[in-house]
Protein backbone atom coordinates (compact mmCIF):
# COMPACT_ATOMS: atom_id res chain seq x y z
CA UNK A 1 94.52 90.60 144.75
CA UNK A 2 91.99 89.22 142.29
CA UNK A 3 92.71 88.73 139.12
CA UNK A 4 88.99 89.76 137.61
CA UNK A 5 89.87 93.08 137.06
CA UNK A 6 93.86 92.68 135.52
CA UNK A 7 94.24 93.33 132.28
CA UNK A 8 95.39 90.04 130.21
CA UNK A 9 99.28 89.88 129.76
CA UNK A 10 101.98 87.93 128.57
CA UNK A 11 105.50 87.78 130.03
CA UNK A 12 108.74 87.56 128.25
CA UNK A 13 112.04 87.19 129.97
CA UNK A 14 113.27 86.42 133.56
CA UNK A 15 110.21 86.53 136.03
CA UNK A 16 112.64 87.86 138.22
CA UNK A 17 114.59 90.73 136.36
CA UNK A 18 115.67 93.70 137.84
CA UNK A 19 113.82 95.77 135.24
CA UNK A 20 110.50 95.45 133.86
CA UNK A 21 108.74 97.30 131.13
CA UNK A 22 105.10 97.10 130.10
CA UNK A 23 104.26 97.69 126.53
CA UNK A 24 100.85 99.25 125.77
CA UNK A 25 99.32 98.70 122.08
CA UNK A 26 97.36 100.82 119.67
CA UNK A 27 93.74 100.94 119.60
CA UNK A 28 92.32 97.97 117.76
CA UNK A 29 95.67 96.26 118.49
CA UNK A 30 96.45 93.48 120.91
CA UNK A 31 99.46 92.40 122.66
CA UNK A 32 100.35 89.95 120.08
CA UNK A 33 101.32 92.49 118.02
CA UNK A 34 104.34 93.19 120.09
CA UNK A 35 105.31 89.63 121.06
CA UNK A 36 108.48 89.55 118.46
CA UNK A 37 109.62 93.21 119.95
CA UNK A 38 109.29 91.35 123.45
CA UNK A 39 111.50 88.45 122.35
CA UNK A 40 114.34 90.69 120.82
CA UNK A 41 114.30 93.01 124.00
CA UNK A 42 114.56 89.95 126.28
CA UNK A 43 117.40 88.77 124.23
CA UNK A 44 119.75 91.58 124.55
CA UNK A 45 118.63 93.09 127.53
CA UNK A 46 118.70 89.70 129.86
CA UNK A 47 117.89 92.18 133.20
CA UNK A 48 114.82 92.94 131.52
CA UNK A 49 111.25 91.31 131.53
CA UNK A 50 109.14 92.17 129.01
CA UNK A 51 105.01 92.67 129.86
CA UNK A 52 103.15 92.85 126.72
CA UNK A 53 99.17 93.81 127.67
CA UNK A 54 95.87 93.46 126.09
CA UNK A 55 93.76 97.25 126.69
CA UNK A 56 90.06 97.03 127.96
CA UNK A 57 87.75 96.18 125.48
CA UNK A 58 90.80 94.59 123.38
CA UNK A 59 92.04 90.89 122.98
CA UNK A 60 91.47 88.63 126.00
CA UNK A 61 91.38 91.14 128.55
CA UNK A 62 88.26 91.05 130.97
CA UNK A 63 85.25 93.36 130.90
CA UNK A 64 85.98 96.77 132.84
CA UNK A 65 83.61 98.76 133.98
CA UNK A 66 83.48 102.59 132.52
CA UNK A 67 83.97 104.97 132.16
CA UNK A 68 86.28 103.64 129.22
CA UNK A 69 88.85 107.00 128.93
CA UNK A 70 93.12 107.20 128.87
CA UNK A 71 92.84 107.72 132.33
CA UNK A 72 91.20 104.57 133.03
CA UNK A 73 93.68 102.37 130.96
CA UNK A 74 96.21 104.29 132.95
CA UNK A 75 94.61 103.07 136.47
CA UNK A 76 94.48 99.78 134.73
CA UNK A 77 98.31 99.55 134.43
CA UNK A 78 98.68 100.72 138.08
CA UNK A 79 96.47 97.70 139.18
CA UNK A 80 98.93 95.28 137.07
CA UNK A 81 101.76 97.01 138.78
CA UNK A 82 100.24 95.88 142.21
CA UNK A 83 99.33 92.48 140.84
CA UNK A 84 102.60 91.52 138.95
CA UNK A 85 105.24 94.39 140.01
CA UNK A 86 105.70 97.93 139.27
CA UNK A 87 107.23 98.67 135.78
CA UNK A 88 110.44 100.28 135.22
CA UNK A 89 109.88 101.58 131.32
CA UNK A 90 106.67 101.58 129.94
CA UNK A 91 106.27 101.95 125.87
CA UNK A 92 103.24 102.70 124.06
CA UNK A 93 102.24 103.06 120.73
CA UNK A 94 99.84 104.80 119.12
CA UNK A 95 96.79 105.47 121.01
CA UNK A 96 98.98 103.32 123.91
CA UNK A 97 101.60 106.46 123.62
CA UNK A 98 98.73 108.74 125.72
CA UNK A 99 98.07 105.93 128.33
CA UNK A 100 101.64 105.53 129.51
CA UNK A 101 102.26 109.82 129.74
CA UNK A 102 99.00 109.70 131.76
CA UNK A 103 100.18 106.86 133.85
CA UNK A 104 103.75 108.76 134.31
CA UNK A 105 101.88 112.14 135.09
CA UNK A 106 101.50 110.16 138.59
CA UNK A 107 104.82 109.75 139.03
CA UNK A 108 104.43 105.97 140.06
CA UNK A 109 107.25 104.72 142.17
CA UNK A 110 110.39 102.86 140.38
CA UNK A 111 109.32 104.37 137.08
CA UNK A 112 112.26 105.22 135.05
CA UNK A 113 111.38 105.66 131.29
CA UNK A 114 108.71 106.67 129.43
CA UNK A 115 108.59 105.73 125.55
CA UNK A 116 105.77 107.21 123.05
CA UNK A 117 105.63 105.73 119.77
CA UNK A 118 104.55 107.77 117.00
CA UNK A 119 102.05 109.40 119.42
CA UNK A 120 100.94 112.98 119.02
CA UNK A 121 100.95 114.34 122.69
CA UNK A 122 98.48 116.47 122.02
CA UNK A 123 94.54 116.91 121.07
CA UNK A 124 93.04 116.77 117.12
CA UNK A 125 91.08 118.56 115.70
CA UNK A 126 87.33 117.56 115.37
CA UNK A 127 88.44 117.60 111.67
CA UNK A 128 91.83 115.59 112.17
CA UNK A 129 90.03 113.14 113.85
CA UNK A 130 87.65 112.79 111.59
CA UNK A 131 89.34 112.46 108.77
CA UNK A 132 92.19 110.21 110.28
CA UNK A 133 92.50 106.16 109.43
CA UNK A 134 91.14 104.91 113.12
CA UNK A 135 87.28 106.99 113.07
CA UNK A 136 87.56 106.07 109.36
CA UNK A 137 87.54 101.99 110.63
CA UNK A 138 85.37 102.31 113.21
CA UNK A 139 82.85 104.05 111.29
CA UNK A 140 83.24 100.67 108.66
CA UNK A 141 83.03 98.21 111.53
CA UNK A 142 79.65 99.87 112.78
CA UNK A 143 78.12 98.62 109.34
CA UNK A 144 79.79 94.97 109.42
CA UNK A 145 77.04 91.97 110.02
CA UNK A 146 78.59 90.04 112.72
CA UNK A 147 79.28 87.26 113.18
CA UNK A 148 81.28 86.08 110.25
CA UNK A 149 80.96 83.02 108.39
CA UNK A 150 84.83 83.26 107.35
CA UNK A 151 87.75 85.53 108.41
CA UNK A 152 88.15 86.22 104.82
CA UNK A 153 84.67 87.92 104.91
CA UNK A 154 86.17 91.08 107.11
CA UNK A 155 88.52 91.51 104.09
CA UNK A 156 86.42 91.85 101.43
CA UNK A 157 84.16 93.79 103.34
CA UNK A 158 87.10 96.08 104.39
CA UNK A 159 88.41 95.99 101.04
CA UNK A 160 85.31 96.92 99.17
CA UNK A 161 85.07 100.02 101.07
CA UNK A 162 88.24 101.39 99.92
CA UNK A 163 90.61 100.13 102.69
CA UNK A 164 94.16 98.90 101.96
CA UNK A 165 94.88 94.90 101.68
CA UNK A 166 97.21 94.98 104.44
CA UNK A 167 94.96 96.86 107.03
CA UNK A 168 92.20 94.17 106.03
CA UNK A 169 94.75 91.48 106.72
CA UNK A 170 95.42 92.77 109.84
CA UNK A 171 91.70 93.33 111.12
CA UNK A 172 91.31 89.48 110.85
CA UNK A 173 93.59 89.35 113.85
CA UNK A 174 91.05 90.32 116.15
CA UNK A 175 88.56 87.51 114.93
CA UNK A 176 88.09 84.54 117.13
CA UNK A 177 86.13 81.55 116.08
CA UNK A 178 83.73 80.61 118.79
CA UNK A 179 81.38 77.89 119.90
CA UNK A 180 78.72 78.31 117.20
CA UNK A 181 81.24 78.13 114.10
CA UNK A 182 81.42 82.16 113.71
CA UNK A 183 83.89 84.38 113.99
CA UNK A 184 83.25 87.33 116.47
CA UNK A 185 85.14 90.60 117.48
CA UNK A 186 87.82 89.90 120.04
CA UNK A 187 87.21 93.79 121.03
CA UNK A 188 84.43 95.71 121.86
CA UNK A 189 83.52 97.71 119.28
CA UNK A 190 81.36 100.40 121.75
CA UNK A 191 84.05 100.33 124.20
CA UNK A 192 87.04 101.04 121.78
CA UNK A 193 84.85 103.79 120.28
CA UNK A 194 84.19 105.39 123.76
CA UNK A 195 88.49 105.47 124.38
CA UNK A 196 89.24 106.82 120.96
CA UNK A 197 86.96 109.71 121.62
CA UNK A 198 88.69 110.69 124.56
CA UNK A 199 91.99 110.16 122.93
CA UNK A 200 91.51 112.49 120.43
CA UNK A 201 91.01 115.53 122.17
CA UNK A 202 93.25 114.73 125.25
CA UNK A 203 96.41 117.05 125.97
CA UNK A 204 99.09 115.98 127.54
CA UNK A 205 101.85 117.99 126.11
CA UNK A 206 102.50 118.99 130.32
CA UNK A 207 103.53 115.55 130.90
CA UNK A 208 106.49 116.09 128.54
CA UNK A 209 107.30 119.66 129.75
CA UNK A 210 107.56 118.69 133.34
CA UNK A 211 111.37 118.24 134.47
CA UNK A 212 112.16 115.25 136.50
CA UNK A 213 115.88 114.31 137.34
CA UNK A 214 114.46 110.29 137.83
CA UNK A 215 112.23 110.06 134.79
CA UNK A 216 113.49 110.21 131.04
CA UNK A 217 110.95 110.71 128.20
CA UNK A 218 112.04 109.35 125.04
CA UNK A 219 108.95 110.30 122.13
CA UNK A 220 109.78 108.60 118.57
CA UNK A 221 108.43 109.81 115.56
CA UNK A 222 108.30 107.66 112.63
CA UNK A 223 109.21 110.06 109.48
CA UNK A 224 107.07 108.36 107.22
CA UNK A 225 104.04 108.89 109.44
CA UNK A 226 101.39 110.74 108.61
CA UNK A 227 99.81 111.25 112.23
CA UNK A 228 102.14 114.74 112.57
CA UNK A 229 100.89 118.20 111.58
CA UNK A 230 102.84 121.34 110.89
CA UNK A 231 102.08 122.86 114.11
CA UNK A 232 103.11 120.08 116.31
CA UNK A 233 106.47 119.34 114.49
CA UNK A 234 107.43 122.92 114.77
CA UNK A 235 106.37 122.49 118.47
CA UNK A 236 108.90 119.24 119.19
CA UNK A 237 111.81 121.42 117.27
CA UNK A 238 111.41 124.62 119.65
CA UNK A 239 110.92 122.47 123.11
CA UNK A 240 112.33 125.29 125.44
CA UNK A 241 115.36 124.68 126.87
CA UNK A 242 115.81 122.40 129.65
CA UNK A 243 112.99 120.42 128.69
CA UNK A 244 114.07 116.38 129.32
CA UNK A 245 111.93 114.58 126.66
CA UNK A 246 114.30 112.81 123.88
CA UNK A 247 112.85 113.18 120.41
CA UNK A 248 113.61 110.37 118.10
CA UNK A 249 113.06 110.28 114.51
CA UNK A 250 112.83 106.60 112.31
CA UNK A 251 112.68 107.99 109.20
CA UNK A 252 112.22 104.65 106.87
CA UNK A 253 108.84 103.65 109.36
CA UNK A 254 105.68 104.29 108.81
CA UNK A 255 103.15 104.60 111.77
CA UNK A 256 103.35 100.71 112.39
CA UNK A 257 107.05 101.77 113.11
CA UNK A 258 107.49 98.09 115.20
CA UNK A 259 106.82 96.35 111.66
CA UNK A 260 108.34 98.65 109.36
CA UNK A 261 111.55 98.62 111.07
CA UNK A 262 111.88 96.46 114.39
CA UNK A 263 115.58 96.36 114.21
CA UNK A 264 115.64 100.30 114.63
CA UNK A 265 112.91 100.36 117.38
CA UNK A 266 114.89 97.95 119.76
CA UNK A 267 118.21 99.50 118.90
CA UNK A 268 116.64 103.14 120.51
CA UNK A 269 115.73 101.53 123.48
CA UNK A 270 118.72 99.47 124.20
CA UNK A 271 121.36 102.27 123.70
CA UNK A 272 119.03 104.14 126.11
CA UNK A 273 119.51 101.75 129.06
């Protein structure tokens, strides 16, 4: 199979492990951000490789034709599983939470866990959305001059619109410095906006309410997160009975629950194989 249309990974762990899993970022993130989770899981669980994967339109991952939606990053990790293996877990994060419940809506073969990360299942509100900290970014990035002389530029920008240090900080991650001295966007800024508009009002609260004796889904909330409304919270405490999905709650993380605590993150997942 070619390789022009596989998404850009890394591997951690035994090429040859019985298990695999393939963990899907955030929008806006990359797979670096997951590269120290990859080395811990690898470390305890040695009959596990780890896949950490840049989205379309993120990091070093080729151009993909559109229609840029959930479903398409989900096709994209079926042609990785072709390419590399199928995937055994597969943990998401974020915006990544909604790819890997549409990718196990198919049912793909070998697929035994399903982990969503501080991931609403459900649609927002034209209002939520609106008002959350991702259309908030975007809507900043649309007015930033690129390229950059500096890195340091995209924080002052960031910061002088009323954004927090740290999420500056971490925006110069997706800088690259490239041939002509400037630092460009390792994303693409229309193509990230097209996905996170058909994140938002995407429901896939089914995939979680469907019972399957071979597939275990394991959603973890972060308690200091602010992603969770009233509604939805009362929803996860009154799942009807029978329903398989494994509610988790961190309650010292914040969204960024693989920063704010790592060490509780890994332990979930390795008491669950």
């Amino acid at each position: 199979m070619s390789s022009e249309n596989i998404l850009f990974h890394d591997i951690f762990g035994n090429p040859n492990a019985k298990h695999t899993a393939f963990v899907c970022h955030g929008i806006l993130g990359s797979r670096q951000n997951w590269r120290s989770i990859a080395r811990r899981l690898v470390q305890q669980l040695p009959d596990l490789r780890v896949v950490t994967i840049d989205h379309r339109n993120h990091g070093d991952s080729p151009p993909l034709p559109g229609p840029h939606t959930v479903a398409a990053c989900a096709e994209d990790l079926r042609r990785l599983a072709d390419h590399i293996g199928p995937p055994t877990l597969l943990i998401g994060h974020s915006f990544g939470g909604k790819v890997v419940l549409s990718a196990a809506s198919a049912r793909p073969p070998g697929l035994e866990q399903v982990w969503v990360l501080d991931s609403m299942p459900g649609p927002l509100t034209e209002t939520e959305a609106r008002e959350g900290e991702v259309s908030k970014v975007l809507e900043a990035l649309q007015g930033v001059p690129m390229p950059l002389a500096s890195r340091q530029d995209i924080v002052a920008l960031l910061t002088d619109r009323g954004f927090s240090m740290g999420l500056a900080r971490w925006m110069t991650t997706n800088l690259e410095e490239q041939a002509d001295g400037q630092w460009h966007w390792r994303f693409s800024l229309p193509g990230v906006q097209e996905m996170i508009e058909d994140y938002y009002p995407l429901d896939l609260w089914d995939v979680l309410g469907a019972p399957d004796p071979f597939l275990e889904v394991h959603l973890v909330r972060a308690g200091r997160s602010d992603r969770w409304t009233p509604d939805v919270l009362d929803r996860l405490e009154n799942l009807p009975p029978g329903n398989p999905t494994h509610v988790h709650v961190m309650p010292d993380a914040g969204h960024w629950l693989h920063a704010d605590d790592p060490h509780g993150l890994i332990k979930l997942i390795v008491d669950a194989q």
